[in-house]
N, C-alpha and C. Protein backbone atom coordinates (compact mmCIF):
# COMPACT_ATOMS: atom_id res chain seq x y z
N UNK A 1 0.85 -1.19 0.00
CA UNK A 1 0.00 0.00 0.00
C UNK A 1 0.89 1.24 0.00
N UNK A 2 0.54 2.31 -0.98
CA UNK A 2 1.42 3.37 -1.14
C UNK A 2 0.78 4.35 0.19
N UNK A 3 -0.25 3.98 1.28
CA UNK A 3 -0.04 5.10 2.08
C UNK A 3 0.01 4.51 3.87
N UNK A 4 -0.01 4.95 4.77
CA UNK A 4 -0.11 4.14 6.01
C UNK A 4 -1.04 5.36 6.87
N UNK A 5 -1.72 4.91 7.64
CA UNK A 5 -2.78 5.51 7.99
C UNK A 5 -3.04 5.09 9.72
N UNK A 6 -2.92 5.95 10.53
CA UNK A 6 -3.35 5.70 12.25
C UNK A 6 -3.85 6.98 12.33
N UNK A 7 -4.97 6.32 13.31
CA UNK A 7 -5.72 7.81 14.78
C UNK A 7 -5.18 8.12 15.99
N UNK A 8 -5.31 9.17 16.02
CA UNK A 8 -4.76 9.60 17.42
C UNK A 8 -5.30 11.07 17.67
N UNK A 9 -5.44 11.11 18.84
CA UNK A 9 -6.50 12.25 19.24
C UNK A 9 -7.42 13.00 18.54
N UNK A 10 -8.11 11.79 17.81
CA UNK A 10 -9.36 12.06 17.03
C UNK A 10 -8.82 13.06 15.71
N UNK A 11 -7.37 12.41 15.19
CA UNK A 11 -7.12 13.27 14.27
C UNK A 11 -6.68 11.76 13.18
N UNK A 12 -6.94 11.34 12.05
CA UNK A 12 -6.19 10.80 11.29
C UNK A 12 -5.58 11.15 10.09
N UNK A 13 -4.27 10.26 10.43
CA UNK A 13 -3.15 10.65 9.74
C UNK A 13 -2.80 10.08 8.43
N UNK A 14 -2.66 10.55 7.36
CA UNK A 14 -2.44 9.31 6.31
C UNK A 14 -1.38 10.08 5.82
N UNK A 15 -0.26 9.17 5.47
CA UNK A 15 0.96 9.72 5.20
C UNK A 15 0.93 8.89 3.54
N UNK A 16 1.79 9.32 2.52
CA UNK A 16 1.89 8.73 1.45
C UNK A 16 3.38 8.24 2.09
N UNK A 17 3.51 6.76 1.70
CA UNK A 17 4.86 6.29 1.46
C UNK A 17 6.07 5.78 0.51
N UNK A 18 5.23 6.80 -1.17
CA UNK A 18 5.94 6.18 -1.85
C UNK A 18 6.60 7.64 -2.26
N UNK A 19 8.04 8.30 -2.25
CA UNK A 19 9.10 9.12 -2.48
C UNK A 19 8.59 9.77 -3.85
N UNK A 20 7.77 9.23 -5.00
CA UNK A 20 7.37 9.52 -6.52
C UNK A 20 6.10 9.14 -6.92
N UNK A 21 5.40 9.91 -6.90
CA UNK A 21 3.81 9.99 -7.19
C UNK A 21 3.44 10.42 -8.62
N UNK A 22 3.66 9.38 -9.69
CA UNK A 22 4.19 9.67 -11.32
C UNK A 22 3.15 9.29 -12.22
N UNK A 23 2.79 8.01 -11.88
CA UNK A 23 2.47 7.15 -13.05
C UNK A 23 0.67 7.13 -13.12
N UNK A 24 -0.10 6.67 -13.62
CA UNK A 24 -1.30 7.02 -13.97
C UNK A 24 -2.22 5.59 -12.76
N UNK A 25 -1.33 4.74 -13.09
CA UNK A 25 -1.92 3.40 -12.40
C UNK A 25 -1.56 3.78 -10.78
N UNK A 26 -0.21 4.43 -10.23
CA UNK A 26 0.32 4.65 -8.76
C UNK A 26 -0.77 5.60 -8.71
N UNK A 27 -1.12 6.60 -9.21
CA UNK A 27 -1.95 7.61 -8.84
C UNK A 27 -3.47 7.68 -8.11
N UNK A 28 -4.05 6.59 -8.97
CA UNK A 28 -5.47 6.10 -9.12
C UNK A 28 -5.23 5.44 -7.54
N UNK A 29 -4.45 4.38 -7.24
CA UNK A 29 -3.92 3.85 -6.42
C UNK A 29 -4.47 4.62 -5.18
N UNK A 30 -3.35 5.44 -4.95
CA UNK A 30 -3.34 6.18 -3.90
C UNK A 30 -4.73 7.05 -3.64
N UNK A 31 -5.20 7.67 -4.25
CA UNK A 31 -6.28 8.25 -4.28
C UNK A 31 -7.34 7.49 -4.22
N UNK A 32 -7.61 6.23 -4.70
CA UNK A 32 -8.71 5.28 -4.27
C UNK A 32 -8.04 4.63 -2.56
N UNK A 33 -7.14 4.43 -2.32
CA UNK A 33 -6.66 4.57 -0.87
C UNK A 33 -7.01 5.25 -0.29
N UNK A 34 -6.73 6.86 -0.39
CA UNK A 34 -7.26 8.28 0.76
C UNK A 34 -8.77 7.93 0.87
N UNK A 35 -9.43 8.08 -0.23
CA UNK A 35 -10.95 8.08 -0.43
C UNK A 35 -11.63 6.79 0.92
N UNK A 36 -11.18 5.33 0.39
CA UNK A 36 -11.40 5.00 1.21
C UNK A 36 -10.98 4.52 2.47
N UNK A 37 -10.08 5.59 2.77
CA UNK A 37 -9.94 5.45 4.31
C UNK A 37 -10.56 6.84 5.11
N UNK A 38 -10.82 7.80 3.91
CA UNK A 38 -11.64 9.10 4.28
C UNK A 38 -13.58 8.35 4.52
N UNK A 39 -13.77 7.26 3.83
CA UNK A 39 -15.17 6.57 3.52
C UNK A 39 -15.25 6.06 5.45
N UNK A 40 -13.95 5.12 5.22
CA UNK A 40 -13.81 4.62 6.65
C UNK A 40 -14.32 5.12 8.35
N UNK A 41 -13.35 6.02 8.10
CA UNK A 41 -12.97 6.68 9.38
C UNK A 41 -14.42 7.40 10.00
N UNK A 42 -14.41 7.69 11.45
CA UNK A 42 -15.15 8.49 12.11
C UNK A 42 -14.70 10.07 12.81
N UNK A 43 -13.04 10.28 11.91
CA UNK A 43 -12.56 11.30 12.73
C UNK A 43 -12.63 12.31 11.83
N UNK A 44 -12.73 13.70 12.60
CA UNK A 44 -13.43 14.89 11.86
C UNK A 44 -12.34 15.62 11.31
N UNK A 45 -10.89 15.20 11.82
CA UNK A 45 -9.51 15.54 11.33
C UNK A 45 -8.96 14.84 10.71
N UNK A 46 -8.68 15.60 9.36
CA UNK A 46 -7.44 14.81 8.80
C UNK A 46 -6.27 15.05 8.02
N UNK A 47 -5.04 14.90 8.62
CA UNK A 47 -3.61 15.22 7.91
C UNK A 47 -3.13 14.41 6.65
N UNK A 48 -3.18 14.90 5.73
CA UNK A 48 -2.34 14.22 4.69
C UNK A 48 -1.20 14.70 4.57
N UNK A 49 -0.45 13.56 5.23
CA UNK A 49 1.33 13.77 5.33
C UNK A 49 2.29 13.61 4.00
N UNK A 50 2.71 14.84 3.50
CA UNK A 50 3.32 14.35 1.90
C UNK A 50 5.28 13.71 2.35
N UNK A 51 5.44 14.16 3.92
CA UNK A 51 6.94 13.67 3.91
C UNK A 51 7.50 13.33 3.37
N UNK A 52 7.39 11.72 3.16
CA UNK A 52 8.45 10.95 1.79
C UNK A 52 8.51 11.60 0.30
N UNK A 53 7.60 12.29 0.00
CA UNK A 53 7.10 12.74 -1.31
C UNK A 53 8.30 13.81 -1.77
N UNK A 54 9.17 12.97 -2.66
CA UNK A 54 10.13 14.51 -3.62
C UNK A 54 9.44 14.84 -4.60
N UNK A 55 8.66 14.15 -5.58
CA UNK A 55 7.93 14.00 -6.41
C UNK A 55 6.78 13.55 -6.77
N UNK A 56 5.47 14.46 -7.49
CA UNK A 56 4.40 14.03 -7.86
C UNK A 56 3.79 14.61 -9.15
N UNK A 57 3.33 13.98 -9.89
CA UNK A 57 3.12 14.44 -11.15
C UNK A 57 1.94 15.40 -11.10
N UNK A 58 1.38 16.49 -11.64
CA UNK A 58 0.46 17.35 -11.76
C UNK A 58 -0.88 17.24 -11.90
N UNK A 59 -1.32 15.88 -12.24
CA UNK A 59 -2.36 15.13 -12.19
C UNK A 59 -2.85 14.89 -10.40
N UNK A 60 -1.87 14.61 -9.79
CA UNK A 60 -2.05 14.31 -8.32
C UNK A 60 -2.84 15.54 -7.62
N UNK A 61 -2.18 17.08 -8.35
CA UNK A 61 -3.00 18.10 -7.76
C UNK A 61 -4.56 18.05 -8.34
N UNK A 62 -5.09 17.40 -9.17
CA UNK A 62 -6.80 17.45 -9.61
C UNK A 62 -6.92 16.60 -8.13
N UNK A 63 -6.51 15.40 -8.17
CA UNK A 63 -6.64 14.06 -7.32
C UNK A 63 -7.09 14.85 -5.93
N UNK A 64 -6.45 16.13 -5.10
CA UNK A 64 -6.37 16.25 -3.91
C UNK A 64 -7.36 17.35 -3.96
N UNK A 65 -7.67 18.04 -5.53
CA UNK A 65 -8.94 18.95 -5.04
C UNK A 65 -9.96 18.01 -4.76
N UNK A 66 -9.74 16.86 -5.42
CA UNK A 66 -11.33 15.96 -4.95
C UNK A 66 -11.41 15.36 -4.08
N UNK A 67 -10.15 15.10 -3.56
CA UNK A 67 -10.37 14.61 -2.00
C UNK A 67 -10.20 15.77 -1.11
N UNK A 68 -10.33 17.08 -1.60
CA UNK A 68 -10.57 18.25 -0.75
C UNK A 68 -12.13 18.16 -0.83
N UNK A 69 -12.86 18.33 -1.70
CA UNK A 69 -14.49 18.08 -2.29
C UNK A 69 -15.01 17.24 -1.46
N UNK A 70 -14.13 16.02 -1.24
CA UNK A 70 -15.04 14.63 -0.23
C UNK A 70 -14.55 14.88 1.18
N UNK A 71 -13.81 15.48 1.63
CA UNK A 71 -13.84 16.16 2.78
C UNK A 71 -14.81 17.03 3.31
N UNK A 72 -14.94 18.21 2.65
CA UNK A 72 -16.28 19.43 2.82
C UNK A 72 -17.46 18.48 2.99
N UNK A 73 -17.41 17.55 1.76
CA UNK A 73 -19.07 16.75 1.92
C UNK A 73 -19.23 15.92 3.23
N UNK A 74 -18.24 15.54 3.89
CA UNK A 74 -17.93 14.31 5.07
C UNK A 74 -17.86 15.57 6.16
N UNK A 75 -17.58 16.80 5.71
CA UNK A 75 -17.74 17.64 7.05
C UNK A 75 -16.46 17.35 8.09
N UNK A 76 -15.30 16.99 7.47
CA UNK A 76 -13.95 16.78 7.27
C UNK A 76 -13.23 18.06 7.53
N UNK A 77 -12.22 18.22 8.21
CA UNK A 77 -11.44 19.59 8.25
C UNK A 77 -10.12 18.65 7.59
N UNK A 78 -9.83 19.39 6.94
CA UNK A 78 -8.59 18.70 6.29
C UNK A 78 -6.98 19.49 6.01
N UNK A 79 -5.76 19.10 6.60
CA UNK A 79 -4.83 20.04 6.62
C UNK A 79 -3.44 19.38 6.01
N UNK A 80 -2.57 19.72 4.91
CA UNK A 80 -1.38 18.47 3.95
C UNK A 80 -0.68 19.38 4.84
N UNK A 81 0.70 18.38 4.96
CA UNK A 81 2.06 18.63 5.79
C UNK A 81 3.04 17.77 4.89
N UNK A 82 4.10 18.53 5.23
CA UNK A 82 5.65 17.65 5.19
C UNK A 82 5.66 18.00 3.52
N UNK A 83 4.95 18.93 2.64
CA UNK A 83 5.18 19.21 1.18
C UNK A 83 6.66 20.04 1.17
N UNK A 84 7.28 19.56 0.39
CA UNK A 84 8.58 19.79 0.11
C UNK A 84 8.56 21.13 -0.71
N UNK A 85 9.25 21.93 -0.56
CA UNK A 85 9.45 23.12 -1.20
C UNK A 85 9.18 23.43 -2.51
N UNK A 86 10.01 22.35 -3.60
CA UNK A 86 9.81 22.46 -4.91
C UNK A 86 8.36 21.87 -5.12
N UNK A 87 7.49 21.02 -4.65
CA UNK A 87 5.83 21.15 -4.67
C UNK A 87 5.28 21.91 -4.21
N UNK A 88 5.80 22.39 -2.83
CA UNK A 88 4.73 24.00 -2.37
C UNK A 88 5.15 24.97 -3.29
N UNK A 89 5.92 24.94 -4.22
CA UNK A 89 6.02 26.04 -5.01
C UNK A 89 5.05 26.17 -6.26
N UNK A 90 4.43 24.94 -6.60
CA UNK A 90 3.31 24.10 -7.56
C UNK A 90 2.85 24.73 -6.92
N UNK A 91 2.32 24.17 -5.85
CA UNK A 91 0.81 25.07 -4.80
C UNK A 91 0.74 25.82 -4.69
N UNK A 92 1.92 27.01 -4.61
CA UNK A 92 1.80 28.88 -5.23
C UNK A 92 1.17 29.19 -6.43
N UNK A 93 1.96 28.74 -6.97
CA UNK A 93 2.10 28.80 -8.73
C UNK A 93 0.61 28.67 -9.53
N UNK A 94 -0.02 27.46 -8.69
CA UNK A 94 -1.69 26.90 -8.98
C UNK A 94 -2.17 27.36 -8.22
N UNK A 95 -2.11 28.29 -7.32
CA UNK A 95 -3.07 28.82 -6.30
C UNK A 95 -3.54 27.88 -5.50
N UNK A 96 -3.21 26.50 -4.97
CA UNK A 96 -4.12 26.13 -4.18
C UNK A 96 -3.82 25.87 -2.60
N UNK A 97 -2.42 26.97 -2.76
CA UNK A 97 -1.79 27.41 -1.74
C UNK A 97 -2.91 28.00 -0.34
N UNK A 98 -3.97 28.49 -1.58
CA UNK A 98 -5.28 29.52 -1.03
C UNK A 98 -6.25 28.48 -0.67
N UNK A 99 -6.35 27.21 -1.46
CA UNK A 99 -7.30 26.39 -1.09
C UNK A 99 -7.21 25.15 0.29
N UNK A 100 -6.29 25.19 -0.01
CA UNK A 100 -5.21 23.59 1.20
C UNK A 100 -4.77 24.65 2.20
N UNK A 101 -5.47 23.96 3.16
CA UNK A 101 -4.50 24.11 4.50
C UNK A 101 -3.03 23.58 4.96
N UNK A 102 -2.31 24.10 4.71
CA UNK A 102 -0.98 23.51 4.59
C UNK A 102 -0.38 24.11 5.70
N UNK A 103 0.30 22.65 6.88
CA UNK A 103 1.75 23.04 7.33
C UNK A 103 2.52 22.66 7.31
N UNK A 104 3.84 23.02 7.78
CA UNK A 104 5.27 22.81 7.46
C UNK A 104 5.36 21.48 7.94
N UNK A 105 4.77 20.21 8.77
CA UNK A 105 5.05 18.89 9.07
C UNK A 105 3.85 18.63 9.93
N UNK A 106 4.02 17.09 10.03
CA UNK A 106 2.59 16.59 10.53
C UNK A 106 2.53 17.37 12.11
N UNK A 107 3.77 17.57 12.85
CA UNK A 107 3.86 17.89 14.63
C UNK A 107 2.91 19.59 14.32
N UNK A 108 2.91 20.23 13.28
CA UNK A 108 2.90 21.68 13.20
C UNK A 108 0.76 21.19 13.00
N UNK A 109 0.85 20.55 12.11
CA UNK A 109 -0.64 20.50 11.66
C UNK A 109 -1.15 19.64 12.71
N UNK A 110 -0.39 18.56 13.88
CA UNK A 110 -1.55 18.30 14.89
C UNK A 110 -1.94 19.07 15.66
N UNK A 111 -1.00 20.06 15.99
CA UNK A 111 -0.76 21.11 17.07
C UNK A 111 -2.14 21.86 16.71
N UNK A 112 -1.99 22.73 15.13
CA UNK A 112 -2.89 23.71 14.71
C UNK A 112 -4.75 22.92 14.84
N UNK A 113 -4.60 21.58 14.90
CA UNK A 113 -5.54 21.03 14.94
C UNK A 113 -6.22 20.58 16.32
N UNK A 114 -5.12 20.65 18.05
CA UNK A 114 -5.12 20.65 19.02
C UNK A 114 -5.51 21.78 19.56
N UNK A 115 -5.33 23.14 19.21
CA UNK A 115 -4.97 24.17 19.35
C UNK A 115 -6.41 24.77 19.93
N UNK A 116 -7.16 25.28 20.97
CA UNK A 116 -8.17 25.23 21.28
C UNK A 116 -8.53 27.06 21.24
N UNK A 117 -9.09 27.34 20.64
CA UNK A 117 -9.97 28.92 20.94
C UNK A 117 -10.38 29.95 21.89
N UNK A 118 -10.36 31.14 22.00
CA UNK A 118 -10.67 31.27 23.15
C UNK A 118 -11.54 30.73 24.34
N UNK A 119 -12.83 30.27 23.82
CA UNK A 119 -14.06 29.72 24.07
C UNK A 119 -13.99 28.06 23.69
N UNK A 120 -12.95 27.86 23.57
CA UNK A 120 -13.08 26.20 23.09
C UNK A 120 -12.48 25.20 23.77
């Protein structure tokens, strides 16, 4: 399986574990993976960890607006970490810098997701 996936304080984590996210068949892959472990789950958080990720082909960014789409519908807060520079620079570049909640690693996005309100 190209991703590995645990809960923990009602936040789940799905990390991709394959370094190159390229090919048309790995792609489908992974994204029928997120989906159904987003189908799965009962937790209202969720990190998609890109860590291992140096590379992903441009197709992968349609892939994550729609698992941004099945998030909103699941009522999902959803936040990517660990994107490597030369892809957050894609995510400038495509604007969806504006759309994705993005932080700098999964410890930064549990925190922001721990992180309680004045009133909360």
């Amino acid at each position: 399986m190209a991703i590995e996936t645990y809960s923990s304080d009602g936040i789940l984590t799905i990390q991709f574990q394959t370094p190159r996210i390229l090919d048309e068949a790995q792609l489908e892959q992974v994204t029928k993976d997120v989906l159904t472990q987003l189908d799965k789950t009962t937790e209202e958080k969720v990190i998609l960890d890109f860590a291992p990720v140096q590379f992903m082909s441009s197709s992968m960014l349609g892939k994550l607006v729609m698992i941004h789409k099945k998030c909103k519908e699941f009522k999902v807060k959803l936040k990517l970490s660990g994107i490597s520079p030369d892809i957050r620079e894609v995510f400038k570049i495509s604007r969806l810098d504006k759309l994705f909640d993005i932080e700098k690693d999964q410890a930064a996005a549990r925190k922001a997701f721990l992180k309680r309100g004045l009133f909360g």
